[in-house]
Protein backbone atom coordinates (compact mmCIF):
# COMPACT_ATOMS: atom_id res chain seq x y z
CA UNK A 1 0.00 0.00 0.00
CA UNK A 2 1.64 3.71 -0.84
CA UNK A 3 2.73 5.63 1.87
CA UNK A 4 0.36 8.63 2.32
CA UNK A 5 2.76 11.69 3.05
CA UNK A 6 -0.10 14.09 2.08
CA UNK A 7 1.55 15.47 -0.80
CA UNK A 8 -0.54 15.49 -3.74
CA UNK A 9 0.76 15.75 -7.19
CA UNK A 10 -0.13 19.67 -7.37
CA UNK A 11 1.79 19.95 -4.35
CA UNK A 12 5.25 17.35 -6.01
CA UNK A 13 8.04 19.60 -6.58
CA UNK A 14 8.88 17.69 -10.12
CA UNK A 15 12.77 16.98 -10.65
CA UNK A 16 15.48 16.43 -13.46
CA UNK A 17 17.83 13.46 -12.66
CA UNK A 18 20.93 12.33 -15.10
CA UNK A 19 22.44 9.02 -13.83
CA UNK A 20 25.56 8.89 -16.62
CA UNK A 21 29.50 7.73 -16.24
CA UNK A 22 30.98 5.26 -17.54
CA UNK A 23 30.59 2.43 -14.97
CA UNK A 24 28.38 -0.32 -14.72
CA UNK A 25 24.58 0.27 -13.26
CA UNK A 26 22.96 3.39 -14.93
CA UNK A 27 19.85 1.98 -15.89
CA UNK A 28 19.28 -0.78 -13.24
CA UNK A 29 19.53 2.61 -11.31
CA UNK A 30 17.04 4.28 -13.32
CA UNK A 31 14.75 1.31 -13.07
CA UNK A 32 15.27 1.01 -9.15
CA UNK A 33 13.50 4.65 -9.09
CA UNK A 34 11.04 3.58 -11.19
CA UNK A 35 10.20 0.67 -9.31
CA UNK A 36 10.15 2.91 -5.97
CA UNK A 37 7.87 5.16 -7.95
CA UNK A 38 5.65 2.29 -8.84
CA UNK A 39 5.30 1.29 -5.50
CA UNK A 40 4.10 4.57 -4.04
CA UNK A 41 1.19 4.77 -6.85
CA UNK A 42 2.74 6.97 -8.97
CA UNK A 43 2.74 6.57 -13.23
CA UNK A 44 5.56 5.58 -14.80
CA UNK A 45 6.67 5.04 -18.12
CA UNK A 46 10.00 3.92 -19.40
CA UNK A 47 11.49 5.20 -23.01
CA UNK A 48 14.38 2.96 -24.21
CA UNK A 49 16.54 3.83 -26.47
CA UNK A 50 19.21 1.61 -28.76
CA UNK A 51 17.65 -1.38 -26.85
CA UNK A 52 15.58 -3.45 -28.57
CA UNK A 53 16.59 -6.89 -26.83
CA UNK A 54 14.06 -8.47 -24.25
CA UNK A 55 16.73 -7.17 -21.02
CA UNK A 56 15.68 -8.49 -17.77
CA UNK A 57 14.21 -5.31 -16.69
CA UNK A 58 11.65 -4.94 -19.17
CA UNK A 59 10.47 -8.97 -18.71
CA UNK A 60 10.13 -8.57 -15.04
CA UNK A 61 8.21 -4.96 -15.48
CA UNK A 62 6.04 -6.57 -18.14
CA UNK A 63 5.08 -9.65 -15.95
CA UNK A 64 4.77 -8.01 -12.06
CA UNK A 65 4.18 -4.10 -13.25
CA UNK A 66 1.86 -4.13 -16.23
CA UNK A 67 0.76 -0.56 -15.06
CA UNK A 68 4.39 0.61 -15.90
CA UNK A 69 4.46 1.72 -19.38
CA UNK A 70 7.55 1.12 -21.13
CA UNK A 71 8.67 1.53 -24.77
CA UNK A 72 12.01 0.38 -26.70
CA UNK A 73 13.42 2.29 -29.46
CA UNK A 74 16.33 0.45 -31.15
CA UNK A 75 17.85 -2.83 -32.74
CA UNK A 76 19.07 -5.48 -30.62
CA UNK A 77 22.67 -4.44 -31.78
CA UNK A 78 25.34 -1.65 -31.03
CA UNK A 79 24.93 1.51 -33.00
CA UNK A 80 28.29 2.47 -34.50
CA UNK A 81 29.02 5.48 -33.39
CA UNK A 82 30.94 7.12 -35.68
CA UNK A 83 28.54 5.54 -38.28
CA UNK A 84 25.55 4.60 -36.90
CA UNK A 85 23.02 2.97 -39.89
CA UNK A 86 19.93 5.08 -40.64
CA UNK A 87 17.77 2.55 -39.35
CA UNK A 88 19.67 3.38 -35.92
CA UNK A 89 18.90 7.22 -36.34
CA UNK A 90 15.17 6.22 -37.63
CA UNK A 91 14.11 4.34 -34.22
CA UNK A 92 15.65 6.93 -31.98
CA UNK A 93 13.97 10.04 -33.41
CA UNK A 94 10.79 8.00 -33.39
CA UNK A 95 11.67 6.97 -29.53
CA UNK A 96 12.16 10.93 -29.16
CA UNK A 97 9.07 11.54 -30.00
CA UNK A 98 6.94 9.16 -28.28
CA UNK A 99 9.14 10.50 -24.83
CA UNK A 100 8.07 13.88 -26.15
CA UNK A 101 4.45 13.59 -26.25
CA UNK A 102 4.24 11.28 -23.34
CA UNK A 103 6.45 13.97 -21.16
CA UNK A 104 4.10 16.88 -22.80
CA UNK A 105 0.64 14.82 -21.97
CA UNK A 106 1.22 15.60 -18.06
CA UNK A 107 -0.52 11.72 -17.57
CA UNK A 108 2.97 10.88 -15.65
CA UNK A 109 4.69 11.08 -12.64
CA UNK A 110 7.89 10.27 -13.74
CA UNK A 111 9.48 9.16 -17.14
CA UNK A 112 12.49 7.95 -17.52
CA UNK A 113 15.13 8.02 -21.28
CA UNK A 114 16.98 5.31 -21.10
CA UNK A 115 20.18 5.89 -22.91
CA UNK A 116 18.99 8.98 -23.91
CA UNK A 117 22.70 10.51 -23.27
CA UNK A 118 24.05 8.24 -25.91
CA UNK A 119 21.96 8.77 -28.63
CA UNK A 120 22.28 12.35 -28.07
CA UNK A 121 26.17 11.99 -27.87
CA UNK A 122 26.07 9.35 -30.81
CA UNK A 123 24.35 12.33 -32.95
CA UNK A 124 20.76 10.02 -33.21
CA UNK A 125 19.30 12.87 -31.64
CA UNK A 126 20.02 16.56 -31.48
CA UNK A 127 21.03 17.96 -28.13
CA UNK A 128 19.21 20.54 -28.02
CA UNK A 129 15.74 18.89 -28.80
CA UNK A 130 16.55 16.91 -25.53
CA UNK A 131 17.82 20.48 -23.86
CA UNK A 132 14.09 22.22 -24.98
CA UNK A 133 11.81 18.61 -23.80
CA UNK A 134 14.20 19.19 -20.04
CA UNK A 135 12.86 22.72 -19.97
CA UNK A 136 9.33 22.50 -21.18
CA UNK A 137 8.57 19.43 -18.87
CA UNK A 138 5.48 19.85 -16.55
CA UNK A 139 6.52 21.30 -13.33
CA UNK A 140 5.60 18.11 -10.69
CA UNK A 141 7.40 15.10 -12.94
CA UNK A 142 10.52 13.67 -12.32
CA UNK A 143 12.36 12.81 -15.53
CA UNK A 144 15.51 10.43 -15.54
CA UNK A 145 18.06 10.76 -18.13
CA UNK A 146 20.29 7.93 -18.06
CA UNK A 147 23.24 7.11 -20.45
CA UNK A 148 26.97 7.40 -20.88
CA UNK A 149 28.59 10.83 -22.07
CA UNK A 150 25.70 13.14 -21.00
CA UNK A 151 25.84 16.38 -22.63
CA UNK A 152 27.39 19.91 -20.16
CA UNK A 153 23.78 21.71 -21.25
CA UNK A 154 21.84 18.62 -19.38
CA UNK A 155 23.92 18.02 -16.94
CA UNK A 156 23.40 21.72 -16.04
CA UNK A 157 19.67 21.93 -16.04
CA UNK A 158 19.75 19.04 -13.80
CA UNK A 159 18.32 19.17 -9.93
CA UNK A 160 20.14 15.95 -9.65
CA UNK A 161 23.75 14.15 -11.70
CA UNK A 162 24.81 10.86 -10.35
CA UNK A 163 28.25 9.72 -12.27
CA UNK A 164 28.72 6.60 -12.13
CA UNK A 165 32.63 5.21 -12.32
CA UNK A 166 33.75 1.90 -13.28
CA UNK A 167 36.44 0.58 -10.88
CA UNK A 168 36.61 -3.05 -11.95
CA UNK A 169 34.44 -4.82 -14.31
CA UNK A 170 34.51 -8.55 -14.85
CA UNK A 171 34.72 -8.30 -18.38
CA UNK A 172 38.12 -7.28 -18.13
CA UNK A 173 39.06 -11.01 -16.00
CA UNK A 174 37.08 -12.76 -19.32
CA UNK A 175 33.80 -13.25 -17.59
CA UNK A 176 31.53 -12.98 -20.61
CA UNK A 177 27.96 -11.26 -20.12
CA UNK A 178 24.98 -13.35 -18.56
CA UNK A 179 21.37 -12.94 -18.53
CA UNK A 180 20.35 -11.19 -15.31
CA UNK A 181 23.43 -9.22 -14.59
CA UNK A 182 24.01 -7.42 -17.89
CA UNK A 183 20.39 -7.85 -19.55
């Protein structure tokens, strides 16, 4: 049952939060607040982008948190990013758009862009569409920006940056990627 801390929507001071760096975590991050969300009533909805694979996250949200809306926007295969196909450029724009009019509707509580930061850093996405959606978002949601290389311009309109750092991953010892841990 959701904690009643008598704050109503109206009253929600809305937030922007950027969880980038180049460690490992960003999005299971991302989805951790969204879960918390969840759990205290709120809407959600999730905007991935350059994921297209069935990840862990999005199986468990489908099967214990229908309510949570989530979309992906991409291949299940690495952009280049120094070439990235047109397909690549194709989903993401589309992806930016459905974020777009979902953040515009106001039917939300909080929204998260997954890997938004890379497709704007990959050039999938121009910066400053993503710097004009930050500004014009309704003034009680909380909107997550997660993603590697986030741009100075986000970063600054941001209540909230979390870098994350890789010290040691165990890719470097060999240990390939498994389900559940990296997807």
């Amino acid at each position: 049952m959701p904690v009643d801390d008598s704050k109503t929507k109206a009253d929600r001071q809305g937030l922007v939060m950027v969880i980038t760096g180049n460690g490992k975590g960003k999005s299971t991050a991302a989805f951790g607040q969204a879960l918390r969300a969840a759990g205290q009533g709120w809407k959600v909805c999730v905007v991935q982008f350059m994921k297209g694979r069935a990840y862990g996250e999005v199986l468990a949200v489908k099967k214990y948190l229908p309510e949570v809306q989530i979309y992906q926007f991409g291949l299940d295969s690495f952009v280049m990013r120094d070439n990235p196909a047109p397909v690549d450029k194709e989903l993401a724009l589309q992806g930016f758009a459905k974020a777009a009019e979902i953040v515009q509707s106001n039917s939300f509580d909080l929204v998260v862009m997954d890997e938004i930061n890379v497709a704007v850093d990959f050039g999938l996405i121009p910066e400053e569409s993503v710097v004009n959606l930050v500004k014009q978002k309704p003034p009680q949601l909380v909107l997550i920006l997660t993603g590697r290389y986030a741009a100075e311009k986000i970063k600054e309109l941001a209540d909230t940056v979390s870098e994350i750092t890789e010290v040691k991953h165990h890719y470097q010892s060999g240990i390939k990627d498994q389900p559940g841990v990296e997807y």
